[in-house]
C-alpha atoms as a PDB file:
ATOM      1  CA  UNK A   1      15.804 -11.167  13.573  1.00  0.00           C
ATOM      2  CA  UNK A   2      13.657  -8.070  13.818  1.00  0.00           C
ATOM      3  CA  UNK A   3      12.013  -5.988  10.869  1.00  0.00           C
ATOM      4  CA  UNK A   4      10.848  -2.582  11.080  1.00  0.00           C
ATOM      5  CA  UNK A   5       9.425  -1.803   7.841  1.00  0.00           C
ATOM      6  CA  UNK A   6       8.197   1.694   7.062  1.00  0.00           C
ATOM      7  CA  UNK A   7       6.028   2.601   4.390  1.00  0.00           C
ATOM      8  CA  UNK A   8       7.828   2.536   1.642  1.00  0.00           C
ATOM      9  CA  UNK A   9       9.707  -0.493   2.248  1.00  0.00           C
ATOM     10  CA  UNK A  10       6.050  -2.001   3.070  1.00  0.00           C
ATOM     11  CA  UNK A  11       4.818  -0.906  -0.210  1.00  0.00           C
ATOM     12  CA  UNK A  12       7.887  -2.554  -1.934  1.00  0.00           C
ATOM     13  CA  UNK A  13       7.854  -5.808  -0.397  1.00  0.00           C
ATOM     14  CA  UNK A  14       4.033  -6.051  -0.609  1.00  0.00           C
ATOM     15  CA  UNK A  15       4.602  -5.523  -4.190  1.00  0.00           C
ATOM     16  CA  UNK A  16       7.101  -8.326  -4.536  1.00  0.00           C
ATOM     17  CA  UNK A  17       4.185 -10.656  -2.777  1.00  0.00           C
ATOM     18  CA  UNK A  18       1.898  -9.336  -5.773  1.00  0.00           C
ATOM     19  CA  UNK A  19       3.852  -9.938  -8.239  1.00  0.00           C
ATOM     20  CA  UNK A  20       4.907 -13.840  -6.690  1.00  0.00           C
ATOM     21  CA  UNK A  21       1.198 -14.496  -6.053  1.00  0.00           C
ATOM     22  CA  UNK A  22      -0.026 -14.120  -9.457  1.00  0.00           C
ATOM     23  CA  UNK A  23       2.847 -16.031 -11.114  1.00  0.00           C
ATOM     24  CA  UNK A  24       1.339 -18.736  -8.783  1.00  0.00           C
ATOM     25  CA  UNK A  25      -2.058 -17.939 -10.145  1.00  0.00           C
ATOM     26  CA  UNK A  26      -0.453 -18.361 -13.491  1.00  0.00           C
ATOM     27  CA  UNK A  27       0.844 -22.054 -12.978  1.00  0.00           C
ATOM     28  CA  UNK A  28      -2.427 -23.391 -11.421  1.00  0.00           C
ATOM     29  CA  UNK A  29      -4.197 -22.226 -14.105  1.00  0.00           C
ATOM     30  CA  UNK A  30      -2.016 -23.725 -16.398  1.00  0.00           C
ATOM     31  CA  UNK A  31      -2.579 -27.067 -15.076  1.00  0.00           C
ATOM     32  CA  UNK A  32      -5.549 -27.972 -17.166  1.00  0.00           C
ATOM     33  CA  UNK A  33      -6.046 -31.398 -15.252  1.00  0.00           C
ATOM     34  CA  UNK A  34      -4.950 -31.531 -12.068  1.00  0.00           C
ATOM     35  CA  UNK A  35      -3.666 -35.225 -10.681  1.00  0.00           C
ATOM     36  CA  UNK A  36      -4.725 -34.921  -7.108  1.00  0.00           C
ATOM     37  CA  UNK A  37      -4.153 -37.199  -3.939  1.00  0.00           C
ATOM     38  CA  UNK A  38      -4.915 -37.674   0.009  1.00  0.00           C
ATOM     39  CA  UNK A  39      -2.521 -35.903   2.667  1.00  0.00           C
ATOM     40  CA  UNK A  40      -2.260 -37.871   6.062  1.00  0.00           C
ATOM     41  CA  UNK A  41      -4.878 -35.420   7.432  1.00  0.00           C
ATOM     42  CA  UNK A  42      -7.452 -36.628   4.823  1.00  0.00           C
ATOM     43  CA  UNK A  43      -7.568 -33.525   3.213  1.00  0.00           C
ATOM     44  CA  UNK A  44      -7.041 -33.225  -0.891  1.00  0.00           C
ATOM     45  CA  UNK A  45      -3.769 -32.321  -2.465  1.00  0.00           C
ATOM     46  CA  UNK A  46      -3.002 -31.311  -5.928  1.00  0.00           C
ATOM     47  CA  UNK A  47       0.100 -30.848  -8.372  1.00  0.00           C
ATOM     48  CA  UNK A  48      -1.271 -27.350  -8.853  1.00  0.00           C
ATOM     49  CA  UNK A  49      -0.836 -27.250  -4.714  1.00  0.00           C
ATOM     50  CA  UNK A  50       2.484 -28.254  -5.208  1.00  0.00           C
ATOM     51  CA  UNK A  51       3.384 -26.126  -8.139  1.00  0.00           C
ATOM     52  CA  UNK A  52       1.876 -22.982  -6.543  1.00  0.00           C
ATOM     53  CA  UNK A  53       4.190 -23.715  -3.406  1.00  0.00           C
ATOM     54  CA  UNK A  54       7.581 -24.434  -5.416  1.00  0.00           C
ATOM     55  CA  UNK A  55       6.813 -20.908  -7.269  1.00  0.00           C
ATOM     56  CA  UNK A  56       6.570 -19.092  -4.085  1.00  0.00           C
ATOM     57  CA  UNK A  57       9.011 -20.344  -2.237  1.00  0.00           C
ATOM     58  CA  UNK A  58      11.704 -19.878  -4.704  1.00  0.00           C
ATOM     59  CA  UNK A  59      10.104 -15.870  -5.114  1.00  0.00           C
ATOM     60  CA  UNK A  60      10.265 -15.632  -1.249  1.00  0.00           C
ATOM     61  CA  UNK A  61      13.754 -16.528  -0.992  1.00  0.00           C
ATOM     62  CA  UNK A  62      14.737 -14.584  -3.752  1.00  0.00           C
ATOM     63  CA  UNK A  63      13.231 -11.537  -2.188  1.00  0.00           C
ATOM     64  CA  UNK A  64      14.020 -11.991   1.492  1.00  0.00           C
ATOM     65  CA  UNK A  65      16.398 -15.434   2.210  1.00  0.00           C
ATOM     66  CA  UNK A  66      16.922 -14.011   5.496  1.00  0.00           C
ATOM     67  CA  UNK A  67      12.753 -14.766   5.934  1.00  0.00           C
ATOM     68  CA  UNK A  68      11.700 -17.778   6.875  1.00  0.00           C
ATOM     69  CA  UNK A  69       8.908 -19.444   5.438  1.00  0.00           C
ATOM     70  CA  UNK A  70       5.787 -22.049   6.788  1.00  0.00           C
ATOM     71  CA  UNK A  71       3.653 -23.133   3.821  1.00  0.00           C
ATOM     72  CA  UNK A  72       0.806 -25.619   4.288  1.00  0.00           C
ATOM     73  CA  UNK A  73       2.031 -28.040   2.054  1.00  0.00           C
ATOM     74  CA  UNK A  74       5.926 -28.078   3.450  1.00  0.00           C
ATOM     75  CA  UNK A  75       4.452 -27.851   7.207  1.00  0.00           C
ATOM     76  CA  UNK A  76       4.717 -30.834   9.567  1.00  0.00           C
ATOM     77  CA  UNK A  77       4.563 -31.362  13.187  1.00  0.00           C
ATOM     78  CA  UNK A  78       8.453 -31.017  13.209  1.00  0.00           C
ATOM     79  CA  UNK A  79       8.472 -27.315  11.469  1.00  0.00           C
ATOM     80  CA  UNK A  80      10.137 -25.140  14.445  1.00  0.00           C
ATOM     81  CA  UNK A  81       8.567 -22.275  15.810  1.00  0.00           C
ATOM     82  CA  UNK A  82       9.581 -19.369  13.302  1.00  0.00           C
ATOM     83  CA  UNK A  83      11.842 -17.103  15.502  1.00  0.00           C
ATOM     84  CA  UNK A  84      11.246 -13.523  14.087  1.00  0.00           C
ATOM     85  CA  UNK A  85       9.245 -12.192  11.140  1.00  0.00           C
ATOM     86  CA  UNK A  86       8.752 -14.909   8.315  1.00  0.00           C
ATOM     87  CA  UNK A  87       6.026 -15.210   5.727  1.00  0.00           C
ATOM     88  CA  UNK A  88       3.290 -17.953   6.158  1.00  0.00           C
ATOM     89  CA  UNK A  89       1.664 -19.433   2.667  1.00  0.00           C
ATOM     90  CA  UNK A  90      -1.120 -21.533   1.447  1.00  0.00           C
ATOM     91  CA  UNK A  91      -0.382 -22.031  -2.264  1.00  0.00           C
ATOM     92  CA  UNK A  92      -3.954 -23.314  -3.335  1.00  0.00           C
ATOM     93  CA  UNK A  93      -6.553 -22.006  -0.812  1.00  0.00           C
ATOM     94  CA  UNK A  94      -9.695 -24.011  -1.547  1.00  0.00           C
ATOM     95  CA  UNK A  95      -8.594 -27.291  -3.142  1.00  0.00           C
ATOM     96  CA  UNK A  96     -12.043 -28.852  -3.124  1.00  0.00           C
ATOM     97  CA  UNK A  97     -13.229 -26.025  -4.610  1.00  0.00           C
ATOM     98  CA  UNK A  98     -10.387 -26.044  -7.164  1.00  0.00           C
ATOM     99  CA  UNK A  99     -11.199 -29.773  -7.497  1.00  0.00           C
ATOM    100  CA  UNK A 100     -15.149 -29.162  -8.212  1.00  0.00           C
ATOM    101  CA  UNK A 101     -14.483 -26.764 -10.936  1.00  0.00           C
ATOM    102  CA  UNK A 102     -15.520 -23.545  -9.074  1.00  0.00           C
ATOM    103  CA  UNK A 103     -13.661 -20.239  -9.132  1.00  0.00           C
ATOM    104  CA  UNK A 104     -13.307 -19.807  -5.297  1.00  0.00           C
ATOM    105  CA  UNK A 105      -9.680 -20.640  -4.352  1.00  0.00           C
ATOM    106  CA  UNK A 106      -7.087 -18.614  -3.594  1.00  0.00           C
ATOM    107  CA  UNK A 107      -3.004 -17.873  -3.378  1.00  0.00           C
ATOM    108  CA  UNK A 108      -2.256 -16.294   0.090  1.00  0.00           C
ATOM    109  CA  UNK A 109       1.013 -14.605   1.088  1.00  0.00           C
ATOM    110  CA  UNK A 110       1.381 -12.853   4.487  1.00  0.00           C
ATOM    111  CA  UNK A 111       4.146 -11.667   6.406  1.00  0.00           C
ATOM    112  CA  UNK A 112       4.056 -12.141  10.081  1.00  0.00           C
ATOM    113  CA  UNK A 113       5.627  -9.370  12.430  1.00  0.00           C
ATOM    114  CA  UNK A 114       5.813  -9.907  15.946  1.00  0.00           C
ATOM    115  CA  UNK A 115       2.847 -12.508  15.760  1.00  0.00           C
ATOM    116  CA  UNK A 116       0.800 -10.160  13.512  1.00  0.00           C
ATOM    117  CA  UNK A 117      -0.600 -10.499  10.033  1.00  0.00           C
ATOM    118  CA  UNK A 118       1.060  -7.395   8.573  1.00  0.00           C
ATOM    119  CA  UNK A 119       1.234  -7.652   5.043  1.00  0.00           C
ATOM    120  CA  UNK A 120      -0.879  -9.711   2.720  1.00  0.00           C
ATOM    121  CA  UNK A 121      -2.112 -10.372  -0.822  1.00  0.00           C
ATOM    122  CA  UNK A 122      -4.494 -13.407  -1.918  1.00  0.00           C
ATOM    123  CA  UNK A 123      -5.096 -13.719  -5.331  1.00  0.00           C
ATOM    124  CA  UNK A 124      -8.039 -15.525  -6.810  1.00  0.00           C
ATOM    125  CA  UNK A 125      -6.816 -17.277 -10.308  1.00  0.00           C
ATOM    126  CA  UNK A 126      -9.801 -17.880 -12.106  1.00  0.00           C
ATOM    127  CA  UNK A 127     -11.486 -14.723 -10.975  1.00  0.00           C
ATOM    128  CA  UNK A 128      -8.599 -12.520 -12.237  1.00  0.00           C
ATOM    129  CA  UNK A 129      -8.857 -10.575  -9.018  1.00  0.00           C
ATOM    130  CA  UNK A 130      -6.297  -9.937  -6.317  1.00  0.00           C
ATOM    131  CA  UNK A 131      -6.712  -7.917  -2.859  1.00  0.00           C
ATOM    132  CA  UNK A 132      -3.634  -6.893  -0.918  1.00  0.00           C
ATOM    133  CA  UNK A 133      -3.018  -5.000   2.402  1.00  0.00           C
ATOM    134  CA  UNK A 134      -0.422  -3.004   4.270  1.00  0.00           C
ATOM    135  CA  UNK A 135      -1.021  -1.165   7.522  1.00  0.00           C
ATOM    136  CA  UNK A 136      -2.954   1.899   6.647  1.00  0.00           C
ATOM    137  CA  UNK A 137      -4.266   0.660   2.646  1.00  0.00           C
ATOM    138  CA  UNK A 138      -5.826  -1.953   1.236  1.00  0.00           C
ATOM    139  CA  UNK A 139      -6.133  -2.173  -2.591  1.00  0.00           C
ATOM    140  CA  UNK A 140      -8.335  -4.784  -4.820  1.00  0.00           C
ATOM    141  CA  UNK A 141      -6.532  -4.624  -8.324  1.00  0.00           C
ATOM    142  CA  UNK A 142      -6.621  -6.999 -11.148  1.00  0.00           C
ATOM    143  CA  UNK A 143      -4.208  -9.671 -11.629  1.00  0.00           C
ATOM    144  CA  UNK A 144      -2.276  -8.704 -13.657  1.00  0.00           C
ATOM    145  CA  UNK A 145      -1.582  -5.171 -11.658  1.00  0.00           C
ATOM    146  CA  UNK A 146      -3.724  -3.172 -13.175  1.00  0.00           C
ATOM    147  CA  UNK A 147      -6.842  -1.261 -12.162  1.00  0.00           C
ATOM    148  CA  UNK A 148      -5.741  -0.995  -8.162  1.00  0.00           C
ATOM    149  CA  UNK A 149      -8.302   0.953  -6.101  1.00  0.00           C
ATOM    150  CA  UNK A 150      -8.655   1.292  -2.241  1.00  0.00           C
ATOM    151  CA  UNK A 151     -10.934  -0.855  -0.211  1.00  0.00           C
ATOM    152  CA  UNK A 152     -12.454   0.067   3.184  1.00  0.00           C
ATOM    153  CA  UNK A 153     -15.353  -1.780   5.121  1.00  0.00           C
ATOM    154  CA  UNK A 154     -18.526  -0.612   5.869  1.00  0.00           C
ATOM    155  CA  UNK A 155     -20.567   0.163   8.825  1.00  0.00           C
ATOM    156  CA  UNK A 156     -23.108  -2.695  10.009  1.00  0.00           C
ATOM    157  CA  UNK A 157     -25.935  -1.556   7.925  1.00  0.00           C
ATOM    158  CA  UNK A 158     -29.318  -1.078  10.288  1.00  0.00           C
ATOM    159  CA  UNK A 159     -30.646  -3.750   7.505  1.00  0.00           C
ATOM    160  CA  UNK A 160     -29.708  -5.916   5.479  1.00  0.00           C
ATOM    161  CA  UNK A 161     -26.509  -7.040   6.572  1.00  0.00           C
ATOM    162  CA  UNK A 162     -24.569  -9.986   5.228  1.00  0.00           C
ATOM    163  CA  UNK A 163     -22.489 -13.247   6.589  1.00  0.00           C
ATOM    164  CA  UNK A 164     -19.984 -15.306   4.396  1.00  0.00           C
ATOM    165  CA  UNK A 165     -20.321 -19.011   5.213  1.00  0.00           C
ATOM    166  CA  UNK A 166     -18.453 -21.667   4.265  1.00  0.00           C
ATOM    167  CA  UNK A 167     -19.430 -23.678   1.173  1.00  0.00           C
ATOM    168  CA  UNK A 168     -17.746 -26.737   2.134  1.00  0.00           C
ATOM    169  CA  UNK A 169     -16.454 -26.647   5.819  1.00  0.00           C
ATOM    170  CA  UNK A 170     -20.307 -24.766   7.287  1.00  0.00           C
ATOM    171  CA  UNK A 171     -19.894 -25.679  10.613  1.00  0.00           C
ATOM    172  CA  UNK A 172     -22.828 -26.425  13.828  1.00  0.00           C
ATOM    173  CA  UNK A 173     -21.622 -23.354  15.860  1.00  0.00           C
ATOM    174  CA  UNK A 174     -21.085 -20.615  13.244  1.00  0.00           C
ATOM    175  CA  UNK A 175     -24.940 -21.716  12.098  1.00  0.00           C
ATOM    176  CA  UNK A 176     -25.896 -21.429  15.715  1.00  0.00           C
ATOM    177  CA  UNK A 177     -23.935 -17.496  15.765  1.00  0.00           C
ATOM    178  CA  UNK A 178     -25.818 -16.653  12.951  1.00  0.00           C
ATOM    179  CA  UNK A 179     -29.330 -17.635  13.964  1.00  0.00           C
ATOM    180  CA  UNK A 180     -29.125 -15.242  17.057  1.00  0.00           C
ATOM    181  CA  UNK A 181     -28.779 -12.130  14.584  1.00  0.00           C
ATOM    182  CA  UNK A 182     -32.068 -11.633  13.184  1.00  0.00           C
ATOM    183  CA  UNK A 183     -32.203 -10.403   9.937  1.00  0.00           C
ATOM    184  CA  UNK A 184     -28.507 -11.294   8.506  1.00  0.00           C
ATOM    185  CA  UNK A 185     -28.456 -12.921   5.276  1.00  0.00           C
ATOM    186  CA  UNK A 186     -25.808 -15.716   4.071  1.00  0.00           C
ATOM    187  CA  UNK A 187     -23.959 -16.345   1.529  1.00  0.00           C
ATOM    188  CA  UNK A 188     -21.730 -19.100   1.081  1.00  0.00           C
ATOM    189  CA  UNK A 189     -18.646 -19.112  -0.344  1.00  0.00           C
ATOM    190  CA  UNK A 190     -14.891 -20.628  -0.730  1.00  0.00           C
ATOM    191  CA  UNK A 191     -11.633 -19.925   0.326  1.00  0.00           C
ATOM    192  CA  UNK A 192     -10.046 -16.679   1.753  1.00  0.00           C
ATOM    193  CA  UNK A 193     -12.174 -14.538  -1.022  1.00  0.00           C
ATOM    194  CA  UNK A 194     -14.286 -14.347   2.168  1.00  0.00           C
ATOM    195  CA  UNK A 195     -12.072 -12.033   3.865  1.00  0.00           C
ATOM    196  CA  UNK A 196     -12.043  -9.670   1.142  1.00  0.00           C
ATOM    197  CA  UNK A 197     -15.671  -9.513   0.422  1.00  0.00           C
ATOM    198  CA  UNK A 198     -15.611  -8.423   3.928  1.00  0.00           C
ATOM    199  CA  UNK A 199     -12.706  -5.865   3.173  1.00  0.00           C
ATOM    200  CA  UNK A 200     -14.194  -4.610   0.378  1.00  0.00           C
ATOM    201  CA  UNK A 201     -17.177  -3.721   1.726  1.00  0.00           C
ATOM    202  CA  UNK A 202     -19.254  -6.526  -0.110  1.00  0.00           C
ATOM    203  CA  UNK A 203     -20.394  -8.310   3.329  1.00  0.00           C
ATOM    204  CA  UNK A 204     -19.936  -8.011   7.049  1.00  0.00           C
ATOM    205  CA  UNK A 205     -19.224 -11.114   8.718  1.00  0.00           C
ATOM    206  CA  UNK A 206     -17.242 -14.599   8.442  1.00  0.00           C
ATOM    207  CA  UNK A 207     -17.652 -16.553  11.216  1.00  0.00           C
ATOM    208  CA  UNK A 208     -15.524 -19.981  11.464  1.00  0.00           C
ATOM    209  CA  UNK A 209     -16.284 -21.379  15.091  1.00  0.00           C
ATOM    210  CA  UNK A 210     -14.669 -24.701  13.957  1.00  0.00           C
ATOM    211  CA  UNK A 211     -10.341 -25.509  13.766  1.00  0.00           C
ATOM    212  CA  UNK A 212      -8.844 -24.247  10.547  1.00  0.00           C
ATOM    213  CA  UNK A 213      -4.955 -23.248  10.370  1.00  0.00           C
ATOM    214  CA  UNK A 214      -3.310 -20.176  10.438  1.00  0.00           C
ATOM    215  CA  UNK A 215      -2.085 -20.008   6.471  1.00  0.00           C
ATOM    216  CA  UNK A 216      -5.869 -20.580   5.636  1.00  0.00           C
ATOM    217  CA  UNK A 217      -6.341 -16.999   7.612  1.00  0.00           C
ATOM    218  CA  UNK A 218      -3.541 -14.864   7.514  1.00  0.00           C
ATOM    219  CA  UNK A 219      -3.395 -13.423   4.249  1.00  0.00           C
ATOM    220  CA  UNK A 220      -7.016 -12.394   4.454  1.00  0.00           C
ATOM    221  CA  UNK A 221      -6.866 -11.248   8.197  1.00  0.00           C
ATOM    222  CA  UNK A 222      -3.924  -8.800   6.788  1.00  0.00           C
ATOM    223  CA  UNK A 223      -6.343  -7.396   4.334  1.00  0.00           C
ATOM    224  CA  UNK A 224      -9.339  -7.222   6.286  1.00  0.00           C
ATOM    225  CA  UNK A 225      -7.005  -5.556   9.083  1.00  0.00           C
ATOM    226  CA  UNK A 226      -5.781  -3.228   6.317  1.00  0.00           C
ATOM    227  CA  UNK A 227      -9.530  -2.357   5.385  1.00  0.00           C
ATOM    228  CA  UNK A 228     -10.262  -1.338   8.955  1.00  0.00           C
ATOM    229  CA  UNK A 229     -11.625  -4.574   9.829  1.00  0.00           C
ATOM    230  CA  UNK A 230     -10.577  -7.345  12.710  1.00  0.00           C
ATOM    231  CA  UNK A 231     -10.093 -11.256  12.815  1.00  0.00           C
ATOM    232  CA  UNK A 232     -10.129 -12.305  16.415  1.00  0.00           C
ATOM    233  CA  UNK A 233     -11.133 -15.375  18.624  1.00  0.00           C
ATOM    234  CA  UNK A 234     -14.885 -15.548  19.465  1.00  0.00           C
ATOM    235  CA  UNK A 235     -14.248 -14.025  23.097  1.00  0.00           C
ATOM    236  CA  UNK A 236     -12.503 -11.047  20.989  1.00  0.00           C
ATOM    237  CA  UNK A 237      -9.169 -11.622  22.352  1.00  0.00           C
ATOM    238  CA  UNK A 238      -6.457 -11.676  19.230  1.00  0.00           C
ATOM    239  CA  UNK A 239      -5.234 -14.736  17.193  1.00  0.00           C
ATOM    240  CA  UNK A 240      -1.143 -15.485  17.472  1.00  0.00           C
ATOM    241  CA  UNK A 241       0.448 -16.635  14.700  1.00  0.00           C
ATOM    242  CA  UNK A 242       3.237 -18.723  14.574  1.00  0.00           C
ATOM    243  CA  UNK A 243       2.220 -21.482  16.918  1.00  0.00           C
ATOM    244  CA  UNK A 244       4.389 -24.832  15.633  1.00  0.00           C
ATOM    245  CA  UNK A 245       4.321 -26.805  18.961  1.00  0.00           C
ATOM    246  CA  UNK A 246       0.254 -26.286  18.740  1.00  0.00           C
ATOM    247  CA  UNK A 247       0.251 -27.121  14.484  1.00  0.00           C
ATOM    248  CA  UNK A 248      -0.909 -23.725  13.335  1.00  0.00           C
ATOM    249  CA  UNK A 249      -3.820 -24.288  14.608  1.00  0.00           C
ATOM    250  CA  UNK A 250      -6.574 -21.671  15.215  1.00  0.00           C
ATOM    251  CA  UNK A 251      -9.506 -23.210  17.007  1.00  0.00           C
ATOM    252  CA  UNK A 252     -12.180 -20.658  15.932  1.00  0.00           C
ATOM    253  CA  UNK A 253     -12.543 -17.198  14.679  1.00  0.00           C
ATOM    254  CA  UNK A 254     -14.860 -14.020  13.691  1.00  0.00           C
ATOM    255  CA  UNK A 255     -13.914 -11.821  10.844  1.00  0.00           C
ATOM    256  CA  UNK A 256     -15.698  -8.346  10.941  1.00  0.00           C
ATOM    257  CA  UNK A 257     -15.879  -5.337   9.029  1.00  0.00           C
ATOM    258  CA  UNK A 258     -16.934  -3.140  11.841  1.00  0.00           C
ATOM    259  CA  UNK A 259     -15.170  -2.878  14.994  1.00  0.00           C
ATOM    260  CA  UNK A 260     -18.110  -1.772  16.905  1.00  0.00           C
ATOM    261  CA  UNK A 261     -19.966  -4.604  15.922  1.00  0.00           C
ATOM    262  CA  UNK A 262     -17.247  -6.789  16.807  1.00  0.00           C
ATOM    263  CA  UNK A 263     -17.107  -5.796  20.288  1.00  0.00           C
ATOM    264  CA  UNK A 264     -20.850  -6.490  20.494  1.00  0.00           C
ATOM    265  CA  UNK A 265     -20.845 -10.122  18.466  1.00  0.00           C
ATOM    266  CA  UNK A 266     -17.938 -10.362  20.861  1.00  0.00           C
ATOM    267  CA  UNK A 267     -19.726  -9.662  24.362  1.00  0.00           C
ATOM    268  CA  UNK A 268     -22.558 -11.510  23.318  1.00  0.00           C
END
């Protein structure tokens, strides 16, 4: 199946992914109490995981049946390699965080075209806040739709410029990136809201030189993308998406709002 979406159709569809996203936001956050348990990979699971994923889906396929859909907590080893477009989902970016009481987890929605982040919207629940991107616009707007406003990076500022690290998965070689650029300050901080502090301007770089998978990335690489910004492998080559046989897997990553400092973090 191919999809060639132009603008307005982008706009449209993007605004379906809105509108899904936030009534995801709307049942975690009415799960006062989450009961929560331990996938097979050792990482946390909650019913708000599960009832963000059952509202999404069921919006997807409403929307676009013809679409298929990989969402981290319906993907196994077995999923087959999405032929065509289809849209790839993590329903509760952030569980620990979620877990610990903090406000930094996210819903992310992308589309994938051709191997591409196209379209995306992650939505942060108990910040209100949501940040969405098409090719050509980005927008951070409220949750509930209103107050949208475009987002573009910035340059790499000659001083003062800022990293977003991890608060919980801080890895040895993203510490080791960071401590050959003198003067860059750090901040850390959860889930894909990273991307979009990047997007928006708010920070520079995100580097994640350890494995994560690609639903934990895409919806933020759309925006960031959108915002005039990149996501590629350390070596600066670009991230595929859609890779069942290999788990979703990406091994490592840079997310940067300037292209020109990409290319030198990049070379380095």
């Amino acid at each position: 199946m191919s999809l060639n979406l132009n603008d307005a159709e982008a706009a449209r569809l993007l605004e379906a992914m809105t509108t899904i996203a936030a009534q995801a936001s709307a049942a975690i956050l009415a799960i006062a109490a989450p009961k929560t348990r331990t996938k097979a990979d050792a990482s946390p699971v909650t019913e708000a995981d599960e009832a963000a994923e059952a509202v999404i889906v069921q919006g997807l396929r409403a929307i676009s049946p013809s679409i298929a859909i990989v969402s981290e907590e319906s993907a196994t080893a077995e999923t087959p390699a999405p032929t065509g477009p289809f849209f790839m989902v993590d329903p509760l970016d952030g569980t620990r965080e979620f877990i610990a009481g903090r406000n930094e987890y996210t819903v992310n929605i992308s589309l994938i075209v051709d191997g591409e982040p196209t379209l995306g919207v992650v939505t942060a629940p108990a910040l209100g806040l949501a940040w969405r991107g098409r090719p050509g616009r980005a927008e951070r707007l409220s949750l509930d739709g209103s107050n949208a406003a475009e987002i573009r990076v910035r340059s790499w500022p000659a001083a003062g410029a800022m990293a977003l690290v991890s608060r919980s998965h801080l890895d040895p070689a993203s510490v080791a990136l960071l401590e050959r650029l003198p003067g860059i300050a750090q901040t850390e901080c959860g889930s894909a809201v990273k991307f979009c502090r990047v997007a928006e301007g708010a920070a520079d770089l995100y580097p994640r030189l350890a494995p994560t998978r690609e639903w934990d990335v895409a919806a933020g690489h759309a925006v960031l993308k959108a915002a005039g910004g990149c996501v590629v492998r350390p070596d600066g080559s670009r991230i595929p998406y859609g890779d069942a046989a290999g788990g979703f897997l990406i091994p490592s990553f840079v997310a940067v709002g300037d292209l020109a400092a990409a290319a030198n973090l990049c070379a380095a």
